[in-house]
Protein backbone atom coordinates (compact mmCIF):
# COMPACT_ATOMS: atom_id res chain seq x y z
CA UNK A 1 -48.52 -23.65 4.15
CA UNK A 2 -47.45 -20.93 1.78
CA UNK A 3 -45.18 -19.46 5.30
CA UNK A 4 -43.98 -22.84 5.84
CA UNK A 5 -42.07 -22.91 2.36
CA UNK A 6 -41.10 -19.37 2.62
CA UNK A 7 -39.32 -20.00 5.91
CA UNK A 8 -38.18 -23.00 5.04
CA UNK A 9 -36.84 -22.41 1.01
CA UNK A 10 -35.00 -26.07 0.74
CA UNK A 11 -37.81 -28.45 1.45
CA UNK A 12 -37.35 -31.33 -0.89
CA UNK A 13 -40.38 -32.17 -2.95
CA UNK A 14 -40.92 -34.89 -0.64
CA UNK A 15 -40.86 -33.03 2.46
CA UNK A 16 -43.46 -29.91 0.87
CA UNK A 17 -45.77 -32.87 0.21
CA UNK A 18 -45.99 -34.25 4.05
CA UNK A 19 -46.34 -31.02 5.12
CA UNK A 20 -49.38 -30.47 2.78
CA UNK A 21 -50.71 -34.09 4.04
CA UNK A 22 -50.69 -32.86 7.49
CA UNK A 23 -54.23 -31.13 6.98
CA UNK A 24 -56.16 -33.64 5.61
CA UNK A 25 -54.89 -36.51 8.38
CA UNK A 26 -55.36 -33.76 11.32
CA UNK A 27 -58.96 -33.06 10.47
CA UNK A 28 -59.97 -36.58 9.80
CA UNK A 29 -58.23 -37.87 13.20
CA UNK A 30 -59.60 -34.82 15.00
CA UNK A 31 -62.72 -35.80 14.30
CA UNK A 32 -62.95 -39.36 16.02
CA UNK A 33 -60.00 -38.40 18.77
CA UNK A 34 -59.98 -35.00 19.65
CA UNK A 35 -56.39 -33.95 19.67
CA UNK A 36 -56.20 -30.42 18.83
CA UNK A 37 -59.09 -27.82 19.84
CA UNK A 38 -61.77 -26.98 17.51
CA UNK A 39 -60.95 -23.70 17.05
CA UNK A 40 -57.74 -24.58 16.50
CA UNK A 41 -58.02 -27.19 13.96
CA UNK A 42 -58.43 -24.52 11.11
CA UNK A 43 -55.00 -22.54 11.83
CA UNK A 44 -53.10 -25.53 12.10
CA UNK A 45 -50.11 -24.43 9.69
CA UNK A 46 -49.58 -21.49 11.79
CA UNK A 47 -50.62 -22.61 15.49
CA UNK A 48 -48.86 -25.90 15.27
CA UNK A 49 -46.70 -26.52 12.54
CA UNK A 50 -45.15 -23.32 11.73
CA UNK A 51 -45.07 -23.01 16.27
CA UNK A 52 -43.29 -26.15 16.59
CA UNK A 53 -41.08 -24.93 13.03
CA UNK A 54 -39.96 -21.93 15.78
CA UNK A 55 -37.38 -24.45 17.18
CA UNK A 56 -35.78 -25.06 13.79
CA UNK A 57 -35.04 -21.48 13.63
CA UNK A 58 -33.52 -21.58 17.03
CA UNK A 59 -31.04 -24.87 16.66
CA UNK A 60 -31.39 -26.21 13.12
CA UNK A 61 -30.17 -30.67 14.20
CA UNK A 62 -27.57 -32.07 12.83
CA UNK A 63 -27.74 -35.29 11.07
CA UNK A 64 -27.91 -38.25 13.88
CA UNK A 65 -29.47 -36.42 16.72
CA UNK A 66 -31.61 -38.30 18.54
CA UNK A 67 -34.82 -35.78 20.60
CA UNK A 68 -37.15 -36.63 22.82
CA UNK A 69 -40.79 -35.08 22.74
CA UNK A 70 -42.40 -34.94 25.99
CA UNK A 71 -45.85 -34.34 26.08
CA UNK A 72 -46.70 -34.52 22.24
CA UNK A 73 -50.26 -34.74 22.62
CA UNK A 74 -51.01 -34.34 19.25
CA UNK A 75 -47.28 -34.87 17.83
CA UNK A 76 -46.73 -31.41 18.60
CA UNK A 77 -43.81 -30.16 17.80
CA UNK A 78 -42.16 -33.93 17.17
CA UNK A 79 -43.92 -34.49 13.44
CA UNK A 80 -43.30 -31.13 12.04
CA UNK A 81 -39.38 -31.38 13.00
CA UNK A 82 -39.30 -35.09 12.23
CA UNK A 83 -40.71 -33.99 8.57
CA UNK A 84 -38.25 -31.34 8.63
CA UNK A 85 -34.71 -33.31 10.01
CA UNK A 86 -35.56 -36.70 8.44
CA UNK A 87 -31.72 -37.71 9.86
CA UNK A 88 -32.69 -36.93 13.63
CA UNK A 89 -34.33 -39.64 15.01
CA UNK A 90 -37.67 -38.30 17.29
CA UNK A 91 -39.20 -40.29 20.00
CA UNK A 92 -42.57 -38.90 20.96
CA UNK A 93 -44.35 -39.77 24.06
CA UNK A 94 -47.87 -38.41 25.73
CA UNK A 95 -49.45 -40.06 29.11
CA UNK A 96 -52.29 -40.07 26.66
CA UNK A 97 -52.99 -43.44 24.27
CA UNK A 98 -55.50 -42.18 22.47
CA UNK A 99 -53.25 -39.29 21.87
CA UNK A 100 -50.60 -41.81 20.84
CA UNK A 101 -52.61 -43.40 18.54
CA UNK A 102 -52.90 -40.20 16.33
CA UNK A 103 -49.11 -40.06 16.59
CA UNK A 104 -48.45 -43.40 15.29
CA UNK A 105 -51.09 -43.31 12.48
CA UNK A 106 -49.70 -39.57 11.47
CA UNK A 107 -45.92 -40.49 11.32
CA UNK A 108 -47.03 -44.23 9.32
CA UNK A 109 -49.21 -41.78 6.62
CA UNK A 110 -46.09 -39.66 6.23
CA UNK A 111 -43.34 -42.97 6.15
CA UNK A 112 -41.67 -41.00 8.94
CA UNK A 113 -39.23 -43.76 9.93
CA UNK A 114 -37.15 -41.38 12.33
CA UNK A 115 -40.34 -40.97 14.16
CA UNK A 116 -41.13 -43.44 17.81
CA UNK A 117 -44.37 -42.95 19.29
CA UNK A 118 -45.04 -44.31 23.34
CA UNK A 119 -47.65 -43.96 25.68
CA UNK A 120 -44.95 -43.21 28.55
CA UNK A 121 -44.54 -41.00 31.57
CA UNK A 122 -41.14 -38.71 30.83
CA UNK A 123 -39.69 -40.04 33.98
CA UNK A 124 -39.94 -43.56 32.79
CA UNK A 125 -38.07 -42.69 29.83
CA UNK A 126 -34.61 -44.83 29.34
CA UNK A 127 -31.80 -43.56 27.17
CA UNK A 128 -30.19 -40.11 26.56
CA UNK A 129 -31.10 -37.37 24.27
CA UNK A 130 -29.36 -34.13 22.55
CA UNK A 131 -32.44 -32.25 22.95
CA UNK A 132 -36.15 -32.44 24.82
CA UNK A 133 -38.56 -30.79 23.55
CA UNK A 134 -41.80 -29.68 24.56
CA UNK A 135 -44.61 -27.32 23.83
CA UNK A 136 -45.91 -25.81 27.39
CA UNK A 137 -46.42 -29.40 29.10
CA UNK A 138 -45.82 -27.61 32.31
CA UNK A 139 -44.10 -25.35 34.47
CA UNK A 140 -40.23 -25.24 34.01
CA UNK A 141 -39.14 -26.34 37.24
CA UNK A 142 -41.08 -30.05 37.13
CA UNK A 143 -40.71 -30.18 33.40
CA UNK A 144 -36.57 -29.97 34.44
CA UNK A 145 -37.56 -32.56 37.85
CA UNK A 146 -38.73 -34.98 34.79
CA UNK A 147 -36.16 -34.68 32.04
CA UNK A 148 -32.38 -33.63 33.83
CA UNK A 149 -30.94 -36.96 33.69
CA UNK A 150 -31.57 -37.72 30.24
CA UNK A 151 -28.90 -35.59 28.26
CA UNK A 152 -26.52 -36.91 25.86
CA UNK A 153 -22.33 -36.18 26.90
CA UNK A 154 -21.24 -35.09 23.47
CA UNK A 155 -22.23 -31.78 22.04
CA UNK A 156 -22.64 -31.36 18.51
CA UNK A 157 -24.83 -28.47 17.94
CA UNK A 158 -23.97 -24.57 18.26
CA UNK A 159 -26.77 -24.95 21.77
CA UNK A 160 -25.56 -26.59 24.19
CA UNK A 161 -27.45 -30.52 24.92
CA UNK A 162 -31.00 -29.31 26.48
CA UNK A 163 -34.13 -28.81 26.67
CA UNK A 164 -35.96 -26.61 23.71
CA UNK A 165 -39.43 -25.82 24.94
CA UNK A 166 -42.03 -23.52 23.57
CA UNK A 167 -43.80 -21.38 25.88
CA UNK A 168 -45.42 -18.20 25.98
CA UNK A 169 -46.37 -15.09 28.12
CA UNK A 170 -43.74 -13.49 30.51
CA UNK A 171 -41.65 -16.59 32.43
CA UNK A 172 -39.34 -14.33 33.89
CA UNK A 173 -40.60 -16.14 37.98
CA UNK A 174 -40.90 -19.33 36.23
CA UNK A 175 -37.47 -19.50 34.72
CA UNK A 176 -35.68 -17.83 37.89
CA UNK A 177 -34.41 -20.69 39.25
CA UNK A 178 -32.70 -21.49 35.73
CA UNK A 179 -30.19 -18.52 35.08
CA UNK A 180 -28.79 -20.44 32.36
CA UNK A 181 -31.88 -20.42 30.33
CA UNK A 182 -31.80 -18.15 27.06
CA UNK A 183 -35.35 -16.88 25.77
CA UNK A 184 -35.66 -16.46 22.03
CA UNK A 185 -38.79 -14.61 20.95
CA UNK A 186 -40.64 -15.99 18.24
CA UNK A 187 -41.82 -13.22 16.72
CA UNK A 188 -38.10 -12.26 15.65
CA UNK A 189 -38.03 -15.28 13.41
CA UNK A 190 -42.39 -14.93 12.41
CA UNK A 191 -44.74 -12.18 11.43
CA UNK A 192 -48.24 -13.91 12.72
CA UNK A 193 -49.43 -11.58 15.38
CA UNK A 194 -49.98 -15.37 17.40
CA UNK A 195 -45.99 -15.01 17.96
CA UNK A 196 -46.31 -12.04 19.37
CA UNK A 197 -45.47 -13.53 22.78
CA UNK A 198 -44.05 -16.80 22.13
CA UNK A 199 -40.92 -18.34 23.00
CA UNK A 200 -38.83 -20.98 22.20
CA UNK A 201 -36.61 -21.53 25.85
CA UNK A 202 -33.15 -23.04 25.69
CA UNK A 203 -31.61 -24.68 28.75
CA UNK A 204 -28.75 -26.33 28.95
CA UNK A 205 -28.46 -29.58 30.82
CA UNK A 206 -24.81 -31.35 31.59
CA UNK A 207 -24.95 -34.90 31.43
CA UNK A 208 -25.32 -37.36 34.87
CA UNK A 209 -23.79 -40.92 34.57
């Protein structure tokens, strides 16, 4: 928690306190639906909120962006970026409805109200986003199958409309279909030797009427 504020000096008062919440509701959920791994569970602040924090660093969102979270499972990395942009609206979906259920009661404990929750395949998914996120739902090339027709027209970020997904380990065959894809490493931006080979991916996607 202590990183959390130290990357991230302008939390509001508000904002440091749902971030503090986050422990307490993730171990008492985690113990009747088992959303995040055991081992886990303990590191949270650094394996899942500070992780899913890693996009912030990469393209900070501008008030009235709207992101989609595919594969939140846990409302990973959705609720930590929803606590931190309270003016982007987040709609997080998982296959999952147990997972979903965690989502929902997580964002309602936290009065998230730019925060959606849906048990929903991504392909299923109506509207258009500035960004889709995702934290290592799957390879690149399906993850893009699911997700290409769902980009916004209008940029208003410094990154291009896209998908911002966190992944780790060397992609270089994964993302070689995708030379448009920019890797930013993880550990440039935190010190936790976890980082030492994650990545948050950025590729841009042009809009399809």
């Amino acid at each position: 928690m202590e990183e959390i504020i130290k990357q991230f000096p302008n939390l509001t008062d508000n904002q440091v306190q749902q971030f503090q919440k986050l422990e307490a509701l993730y171990h008492d959920w985690n113990a009747k639906i088992n959303v995040i791994s055991r081992k886990d569970i303990d590191e949270l602040y650094t394996k899942h909120v500070l992780h899913s924090l890693a996009i912030a660093k990469v393209q900070p969102f501008e008030p009235g962006t709207f992101v989609l979270d595919v594969g939140t499972g846990g409302g990973f990395p959705g609720i930590p970026l929803a606590i931190l942009f309270p003016e982007t609206r987040f709609f997080l979906i998982d296959v999952i409805a147990k997972k979903i259920k965690v989502v929902q009661a997580v964002a309602d404990a936290l009065e998230l109200k730019n925060v959606k929750a849906e048990q929903l395949r991504a392909e299923n998914v109506k509207g258009d986003f500035d960004f889709i996120v995702s934290r290592a739902v799957t390879n690149m090339p399906d993850f893009y199958s699911w997700v290409k027709d769902k980009i916004k027209k209008q940029n208003k970020h410094e990154l291009k409309n896209g998908i911002l997904y966190l992944k780790g380990g060397d992609l270089t065959e994964e993302l070689a279909a995708f030379p448009k894809a920019t890797e930013y490493n993880i550990s440039n931006f935190f010190s936790d030797e976890f980082f030492e080979t994650k990545k948050v991916v950025h590729l841009p996607l042009k809009f399809k009427a």
